[in-house]
Protein backbone atom coordinates (compact mmCIF):
# COMPACT_ATOMS: atom_id res chain seq x y z
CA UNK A 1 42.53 31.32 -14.44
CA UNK A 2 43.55 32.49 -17.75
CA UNK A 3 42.45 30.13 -19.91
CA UNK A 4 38.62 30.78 -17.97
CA UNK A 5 39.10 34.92 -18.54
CA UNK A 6 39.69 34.06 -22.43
CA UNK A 7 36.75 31.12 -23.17
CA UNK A 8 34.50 32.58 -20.26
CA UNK A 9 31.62 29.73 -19.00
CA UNK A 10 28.83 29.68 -21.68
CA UNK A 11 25.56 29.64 -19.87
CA UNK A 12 23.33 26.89 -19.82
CA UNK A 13 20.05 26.69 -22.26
CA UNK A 14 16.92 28.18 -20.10
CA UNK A 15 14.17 25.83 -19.19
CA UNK A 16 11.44 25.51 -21.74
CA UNK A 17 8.63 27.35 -19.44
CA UNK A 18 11.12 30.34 -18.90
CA UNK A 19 11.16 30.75 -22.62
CA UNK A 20 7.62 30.56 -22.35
CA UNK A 21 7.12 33.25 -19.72
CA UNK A 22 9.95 35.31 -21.88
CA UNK A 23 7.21 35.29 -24.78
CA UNK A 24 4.26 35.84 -22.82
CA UNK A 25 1.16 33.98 -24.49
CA UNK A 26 -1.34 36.26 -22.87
CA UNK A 27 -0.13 39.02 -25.10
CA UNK A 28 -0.93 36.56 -28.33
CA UNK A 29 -4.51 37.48 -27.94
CA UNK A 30 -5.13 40.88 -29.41
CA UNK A 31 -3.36 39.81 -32.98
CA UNK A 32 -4.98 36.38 -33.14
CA UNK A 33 -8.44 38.11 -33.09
CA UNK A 34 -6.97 40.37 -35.65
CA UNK A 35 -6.47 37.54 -37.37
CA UNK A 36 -9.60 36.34 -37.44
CA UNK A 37 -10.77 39.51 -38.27
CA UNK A 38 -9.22 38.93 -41.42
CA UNK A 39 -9.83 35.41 -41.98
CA UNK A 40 -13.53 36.25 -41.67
CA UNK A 41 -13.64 39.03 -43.56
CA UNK A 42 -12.22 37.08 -46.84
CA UNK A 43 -14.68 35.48 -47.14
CA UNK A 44 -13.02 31.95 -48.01
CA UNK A 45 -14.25 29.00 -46.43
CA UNK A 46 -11.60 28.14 -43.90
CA UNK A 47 -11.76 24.38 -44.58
CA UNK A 48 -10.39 25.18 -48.27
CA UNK A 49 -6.73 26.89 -46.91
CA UNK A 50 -6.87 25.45 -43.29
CA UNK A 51 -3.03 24.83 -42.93
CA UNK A 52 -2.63 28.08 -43.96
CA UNK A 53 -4.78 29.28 -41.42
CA UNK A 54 -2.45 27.65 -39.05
CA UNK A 55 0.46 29.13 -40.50
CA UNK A 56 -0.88 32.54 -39.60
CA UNK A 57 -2.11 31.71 -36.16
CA UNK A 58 1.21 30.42 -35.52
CA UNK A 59 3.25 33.81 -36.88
CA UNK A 60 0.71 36.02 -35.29
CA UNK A 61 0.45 34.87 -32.01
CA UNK A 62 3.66 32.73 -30.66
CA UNK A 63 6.04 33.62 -33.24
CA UNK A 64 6.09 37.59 -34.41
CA UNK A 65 3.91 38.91 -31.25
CA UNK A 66 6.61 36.25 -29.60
CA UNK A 67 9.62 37.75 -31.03
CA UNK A 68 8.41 41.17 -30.17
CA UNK A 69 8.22 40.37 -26.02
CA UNK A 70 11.38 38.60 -26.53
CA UNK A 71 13.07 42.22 -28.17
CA UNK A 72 11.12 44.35 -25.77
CA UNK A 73 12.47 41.79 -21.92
CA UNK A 74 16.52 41.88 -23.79
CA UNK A 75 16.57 45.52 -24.48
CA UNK A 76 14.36 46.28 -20.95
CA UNK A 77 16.68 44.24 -19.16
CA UNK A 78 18.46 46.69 -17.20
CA UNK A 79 14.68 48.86 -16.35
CA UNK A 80 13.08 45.20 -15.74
CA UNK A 81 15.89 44.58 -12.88
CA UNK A 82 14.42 47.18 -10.97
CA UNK A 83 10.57 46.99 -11.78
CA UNK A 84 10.23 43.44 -12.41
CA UNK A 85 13.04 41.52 -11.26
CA UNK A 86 11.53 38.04 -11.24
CA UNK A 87 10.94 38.79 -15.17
CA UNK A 88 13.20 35.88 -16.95
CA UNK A 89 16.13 37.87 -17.96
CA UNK A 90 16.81 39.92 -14.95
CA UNK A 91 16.06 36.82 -12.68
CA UNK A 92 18.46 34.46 -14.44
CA UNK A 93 16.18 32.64 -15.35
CA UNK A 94 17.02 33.23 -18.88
CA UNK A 95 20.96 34.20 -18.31
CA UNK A 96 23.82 35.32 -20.72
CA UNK A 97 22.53 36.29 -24.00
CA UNK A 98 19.77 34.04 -24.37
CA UNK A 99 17.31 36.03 -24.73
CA UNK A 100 19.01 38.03 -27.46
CA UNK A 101 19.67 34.63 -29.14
CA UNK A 102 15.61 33.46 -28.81
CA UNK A 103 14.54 36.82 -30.17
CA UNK A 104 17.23 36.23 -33.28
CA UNK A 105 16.06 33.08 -33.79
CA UNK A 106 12.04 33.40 -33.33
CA UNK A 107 12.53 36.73 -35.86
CA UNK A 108 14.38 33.74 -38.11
CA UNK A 109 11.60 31.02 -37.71
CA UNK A 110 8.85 33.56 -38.61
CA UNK A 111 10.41 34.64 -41.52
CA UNK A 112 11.01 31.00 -42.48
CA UNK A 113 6.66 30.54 -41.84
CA UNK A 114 5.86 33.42 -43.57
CA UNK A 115 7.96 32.75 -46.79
CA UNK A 116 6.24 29.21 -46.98
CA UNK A 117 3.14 30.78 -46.77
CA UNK A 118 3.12 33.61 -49.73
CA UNK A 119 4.36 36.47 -50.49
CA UNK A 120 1.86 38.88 -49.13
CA UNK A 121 2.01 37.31 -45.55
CA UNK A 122 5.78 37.35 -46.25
CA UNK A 123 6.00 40.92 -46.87
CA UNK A 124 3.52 41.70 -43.83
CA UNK A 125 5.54 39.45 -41.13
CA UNK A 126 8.95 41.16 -42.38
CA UNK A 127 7.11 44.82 -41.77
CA UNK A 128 5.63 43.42 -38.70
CA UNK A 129 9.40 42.13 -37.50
CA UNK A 130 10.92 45.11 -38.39
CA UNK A 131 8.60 47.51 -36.06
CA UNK A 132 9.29 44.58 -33.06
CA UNK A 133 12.91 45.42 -33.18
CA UNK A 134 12.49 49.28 -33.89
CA UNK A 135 10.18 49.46 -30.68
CA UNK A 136 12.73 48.22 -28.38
CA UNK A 137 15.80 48.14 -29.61
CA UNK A 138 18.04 51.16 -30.41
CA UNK A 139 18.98 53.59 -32.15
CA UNK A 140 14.98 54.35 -32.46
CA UNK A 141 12.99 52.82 -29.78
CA UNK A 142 9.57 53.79 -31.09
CA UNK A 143 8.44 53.00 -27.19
CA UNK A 144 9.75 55.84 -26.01
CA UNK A 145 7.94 58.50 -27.98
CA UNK A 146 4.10 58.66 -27.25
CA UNK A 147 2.70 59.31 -30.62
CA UNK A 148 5.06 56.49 -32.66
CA UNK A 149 5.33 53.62 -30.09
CA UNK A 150 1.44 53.51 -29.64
CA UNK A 151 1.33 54.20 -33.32
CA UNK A 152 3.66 50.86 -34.15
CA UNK A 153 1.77 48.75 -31.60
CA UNK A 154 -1.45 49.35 -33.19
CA UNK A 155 0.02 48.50 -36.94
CA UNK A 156 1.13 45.57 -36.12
CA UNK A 157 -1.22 44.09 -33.57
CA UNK A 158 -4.70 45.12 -35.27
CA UNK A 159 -3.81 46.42 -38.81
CA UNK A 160 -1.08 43.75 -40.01
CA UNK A 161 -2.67 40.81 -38.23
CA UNK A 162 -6.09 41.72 -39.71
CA UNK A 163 -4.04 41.54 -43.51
CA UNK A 164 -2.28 38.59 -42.85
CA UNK A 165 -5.24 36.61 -41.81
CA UNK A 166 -7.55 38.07 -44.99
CA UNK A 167 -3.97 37.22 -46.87
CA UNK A 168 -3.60 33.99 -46.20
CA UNK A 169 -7.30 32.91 -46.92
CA UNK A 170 -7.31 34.93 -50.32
CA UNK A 171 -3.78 33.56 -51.34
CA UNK A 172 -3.49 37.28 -52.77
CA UNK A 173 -3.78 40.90 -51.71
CA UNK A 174 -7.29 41.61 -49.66
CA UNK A 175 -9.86 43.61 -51.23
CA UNK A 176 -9.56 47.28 -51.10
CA UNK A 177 -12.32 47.28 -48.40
CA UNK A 178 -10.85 45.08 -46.33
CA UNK A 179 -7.62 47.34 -46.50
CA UNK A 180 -9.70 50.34 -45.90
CA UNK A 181 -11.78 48.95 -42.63
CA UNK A 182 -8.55 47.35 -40.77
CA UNK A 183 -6.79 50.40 -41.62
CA UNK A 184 -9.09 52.85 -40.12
CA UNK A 185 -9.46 49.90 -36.79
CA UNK A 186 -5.69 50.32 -36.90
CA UNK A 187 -5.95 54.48 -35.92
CA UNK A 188 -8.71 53.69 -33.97
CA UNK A 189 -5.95 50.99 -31.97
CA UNK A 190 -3.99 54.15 -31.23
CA UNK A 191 -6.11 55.43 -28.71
CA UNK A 192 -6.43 52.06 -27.18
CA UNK A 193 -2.15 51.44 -26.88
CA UNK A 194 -2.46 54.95 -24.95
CA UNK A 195 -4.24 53.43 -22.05
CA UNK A 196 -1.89 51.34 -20.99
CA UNK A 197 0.60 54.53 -20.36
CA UNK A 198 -1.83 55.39 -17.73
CA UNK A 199 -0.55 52.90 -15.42
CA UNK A 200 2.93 53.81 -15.44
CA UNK A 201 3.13 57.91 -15.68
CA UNK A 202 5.31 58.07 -12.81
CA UNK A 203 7.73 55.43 -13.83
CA UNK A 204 7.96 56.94 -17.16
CA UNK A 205 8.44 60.57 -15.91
CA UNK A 206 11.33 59.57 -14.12
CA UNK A 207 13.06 57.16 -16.85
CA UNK A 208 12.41 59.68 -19.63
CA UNK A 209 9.50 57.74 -21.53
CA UNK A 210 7.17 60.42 -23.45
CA UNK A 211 4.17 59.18 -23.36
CA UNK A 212 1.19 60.84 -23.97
CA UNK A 213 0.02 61.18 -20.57
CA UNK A 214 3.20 62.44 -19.17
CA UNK A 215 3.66 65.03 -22.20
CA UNK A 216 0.31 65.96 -22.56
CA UNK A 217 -1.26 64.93 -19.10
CA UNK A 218 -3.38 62.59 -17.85
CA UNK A 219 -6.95 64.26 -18.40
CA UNK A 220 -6.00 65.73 -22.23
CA UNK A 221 -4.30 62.21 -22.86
CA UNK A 222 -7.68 60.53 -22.16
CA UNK A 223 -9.73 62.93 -24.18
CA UNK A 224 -7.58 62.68 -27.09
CA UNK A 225 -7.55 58.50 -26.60
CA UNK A 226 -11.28 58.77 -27.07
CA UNK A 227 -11.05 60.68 -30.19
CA UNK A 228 -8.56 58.45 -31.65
CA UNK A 229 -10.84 55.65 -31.40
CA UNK A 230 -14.10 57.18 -32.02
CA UNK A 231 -13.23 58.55 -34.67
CA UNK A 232 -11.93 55.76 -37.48
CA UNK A 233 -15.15 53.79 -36.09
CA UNK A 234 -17.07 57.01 -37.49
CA UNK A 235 -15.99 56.34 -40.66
CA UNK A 236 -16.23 52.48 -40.92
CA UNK A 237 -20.10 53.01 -39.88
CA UNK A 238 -20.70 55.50 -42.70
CA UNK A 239 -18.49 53.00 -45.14
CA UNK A 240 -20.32 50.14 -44.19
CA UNK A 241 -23.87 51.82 -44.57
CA UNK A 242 -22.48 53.16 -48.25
CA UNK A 243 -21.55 49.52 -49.24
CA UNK A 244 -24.91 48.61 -48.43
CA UNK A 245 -24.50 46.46 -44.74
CA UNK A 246 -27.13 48.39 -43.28
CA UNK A 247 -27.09 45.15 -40.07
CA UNK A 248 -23.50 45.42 -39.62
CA UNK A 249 -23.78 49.56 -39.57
CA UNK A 250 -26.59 49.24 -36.93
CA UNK A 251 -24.17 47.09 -35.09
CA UNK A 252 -21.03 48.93 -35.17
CA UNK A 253 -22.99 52.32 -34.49
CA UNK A 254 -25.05 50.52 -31.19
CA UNK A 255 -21.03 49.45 -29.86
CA UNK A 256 -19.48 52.78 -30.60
CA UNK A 257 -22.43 54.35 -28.41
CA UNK A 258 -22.02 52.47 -25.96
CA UNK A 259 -18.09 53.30 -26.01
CA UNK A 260 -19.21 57.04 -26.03
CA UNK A 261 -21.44 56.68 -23.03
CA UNK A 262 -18.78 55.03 -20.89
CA UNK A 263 -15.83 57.71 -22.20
CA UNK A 264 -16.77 59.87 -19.73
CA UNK A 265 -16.14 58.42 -16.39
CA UNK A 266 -12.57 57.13 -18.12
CA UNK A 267 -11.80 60.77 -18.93
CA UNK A 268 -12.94 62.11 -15.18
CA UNK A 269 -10.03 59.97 -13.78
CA UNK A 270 -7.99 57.63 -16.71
CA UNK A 271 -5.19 56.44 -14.00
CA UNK A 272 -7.89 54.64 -12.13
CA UNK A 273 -10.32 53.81 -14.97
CA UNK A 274 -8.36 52.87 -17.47
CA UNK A 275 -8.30 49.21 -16.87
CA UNK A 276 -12.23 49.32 -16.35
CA UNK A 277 -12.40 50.78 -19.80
CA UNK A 278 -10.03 48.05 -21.62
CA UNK A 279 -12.64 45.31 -20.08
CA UNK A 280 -15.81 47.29 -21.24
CA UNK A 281 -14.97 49.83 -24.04
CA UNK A 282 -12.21 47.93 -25.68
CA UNK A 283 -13.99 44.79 -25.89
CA UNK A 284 -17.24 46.66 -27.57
CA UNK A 285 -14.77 48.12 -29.99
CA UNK A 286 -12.97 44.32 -31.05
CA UNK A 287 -16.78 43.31 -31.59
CA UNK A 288 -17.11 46.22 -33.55
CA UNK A 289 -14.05 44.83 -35.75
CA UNK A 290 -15.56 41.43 -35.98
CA UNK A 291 -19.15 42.10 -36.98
CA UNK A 292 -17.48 44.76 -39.56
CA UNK A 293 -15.68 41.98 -41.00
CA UNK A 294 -18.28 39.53 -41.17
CA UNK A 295 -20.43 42.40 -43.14
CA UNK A 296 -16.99 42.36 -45.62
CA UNK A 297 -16.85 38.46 -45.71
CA UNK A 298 -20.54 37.94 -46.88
CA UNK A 299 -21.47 36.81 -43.71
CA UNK A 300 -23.27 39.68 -41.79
C-alpha cells in the first residue's frame, strides 16, 4: 500500500483515434486555406518548393492548430466534464496527464518543422505557439476576455497562416502587400471569432467568460461583428483597385455586398442566425481572401 501511494500507477498511452479526436481535424480547415491564401498569393510556382509546401500544411493544420485544441481540452478539462463529458480528457479516454504531455510535445514537433523550414516560418509558428498556450492556459487566458481571445484567434488562424504559407513559397519575408492584405483579413477575422460566442452566452454568463455578447449584448455584439469585418474588406477593395487589379476589386466588392445584404437578418436575431451566417457570409468573405490573393500572386 505504501510503496503504490509513493510510485502511484502511471496511466496507460491513449489510443491513437483519441489523440485524434483530442486535436480535432475539422478545426485544421480555416488555417490551411489561410495557407493557401498565402501560397497563392507568392506567386511561386508550387512545384519549385513543394516539400516546403508540405511542411506548412503540416504545422498549420495538424500540428500548431493541433497543439492549440490540445492546450485549450487540458486547461478546459474541469468546464468540459460538465458540458462535454465524452470529450477525451474528461471521458478518460485520454487519462492522467496525457493530454498535457501531447500538447508539450506537438508545441515541440512544430517547432522542430518550422526550424527546418526557415526562419520566417520559424519565427511565425513560435508567435503562433505562444498565443495557443496564452489562450488557454493561465495566468492570461486570452479566451476569457471578448476583445483579446477573438483578437488571438484571428492572428493566428487567418493572419499567421496566410504569412507562413506566402513564407514558405518566397523562402523570405512576403511582400509588403501581401503583409498589408492578410493583415487587414486578419481584423476583418475578428468579427467572424465573435460569432461563435453567440452560441454559448448563457454558459459564459454563468462561468465568468466576457465575451462580447454577454458584455455588450447580443444585438450590439452583432452590429459591431459586422463592422469588424466589413470594414478591413473596405480597405483591401480600395488597395486592390490602387494597385491596379481592377478584376479582383470587382470581385471582392460583389462578395462584400453580398455579406452586407445578408448582415441584416444576422443582426435581427445573431443567437439563431449566427450559424446561417458562418455558411453564407463567412464563406463569401474566405473567397474574398482567395481571389485577393490570386490578384497579389499574378494570377487574377
Amino acid at each position: 500500500m505504501a510503496r503504490s501511494a509513493v510510485f502511484p500507477a502511471i496511466s496507460p498511452p491513449p489510443a491513437v483515434r483519441d489523440v485524434i479526436t483530442l486535436l480535432k481535424p475539422i478545426t485544421w480547415f480555416p488555417p490551411m486555406w489561410a495557407l493557401l491564401c498565402g501560397v497563392v498569393s507568392s506567386g511561386v510556382p508550387v512545384a519549385s518548393r513543394w516539400t516546403f509546401l508540405l511542411a506548412g500544411v503540416a504545422l498549420t493544420g495538424p500540428l500548431v492548430c493541433g497543439t492549440s485544441q490540445a492546450v485549450n481540452d487540458w486547461f478546459d478539462r474541469h468546464v468540459d466534464a460538465i458540458n462535454e463529458p465524452d470529450r477525451p480528457i474528461p471521458s478518460g479516454r485520454i487519462a492522467g496527464r496525457w493530454g498535457l504531455a501531447i500538447a508539450v510535445i506537438w508545441t515541440l514537433l512544430s517547432l522542430l518543422v518550422a526550424a527546418l523550414t526557415g526562419p520566417w516560418v520559424l519565427a511565425a509558428t513560435v508567435l503562433g505557439l505562444a498565443c495557443a498556450w496564452a489562450y488557454s492556459a493561465p495566468p492570461f487566458r486570452f479566451k476569457t476576455s471578448g476583445w483579446i481571445g477573438p483578437a488571438v484567434v484571428a492572428l493566428t488562424y487567418e493572419g499567421l497562416s496566410w504569412f507562413t504559407g506566402a513564407a514558405v513559397m518566397a523562402g523570405s519575408l512576403p511582400a509588403p502587400r501581401i503583409i498589408a492584405v492578410l493583415a487587414l483579413y486578419s481584423a476583418g477575422a475578428h468579427g467572424i471569432m465573435t460569432l461563435n460566442d453567440f452560441k454559448a452566452v448563457t454558459g459564459d454568463r454563468l462561468t465568468g467568460l466576457r465575451s462580447l455578447p454577454v458584455v455588450l449584448g447580443e444585438r450590439p455584439a452583432a452590429i459591431l461583428a459586422s463592422a469588424v469585418m466589413a470594414i478591413p474588406q473596405v480597405v483591401v477593395v480600395a488597395l486592390l483597385f490602387a494597385w491596379g487589379h481592377r478584376l479582383a476589386g470587382g470581385i471582392v466588392s460583389g462578395l462584400l455586398l453580398a455579406q452586407l445584404a445578408l448582415m441584416p437578418r444576422l443582426v435581427s436575431n445573431p443567437a439563431r442566425h449566427a450559424p446561417w451566417y458562418n455558411a453564407t457570409g463567412v464563406s463569401l468573405y474566405v473567397l474574398g481572401m482567395m481571389a485577393s490573393a490570386l490578384a497579389l500572386g499574378g494570377t487574377l
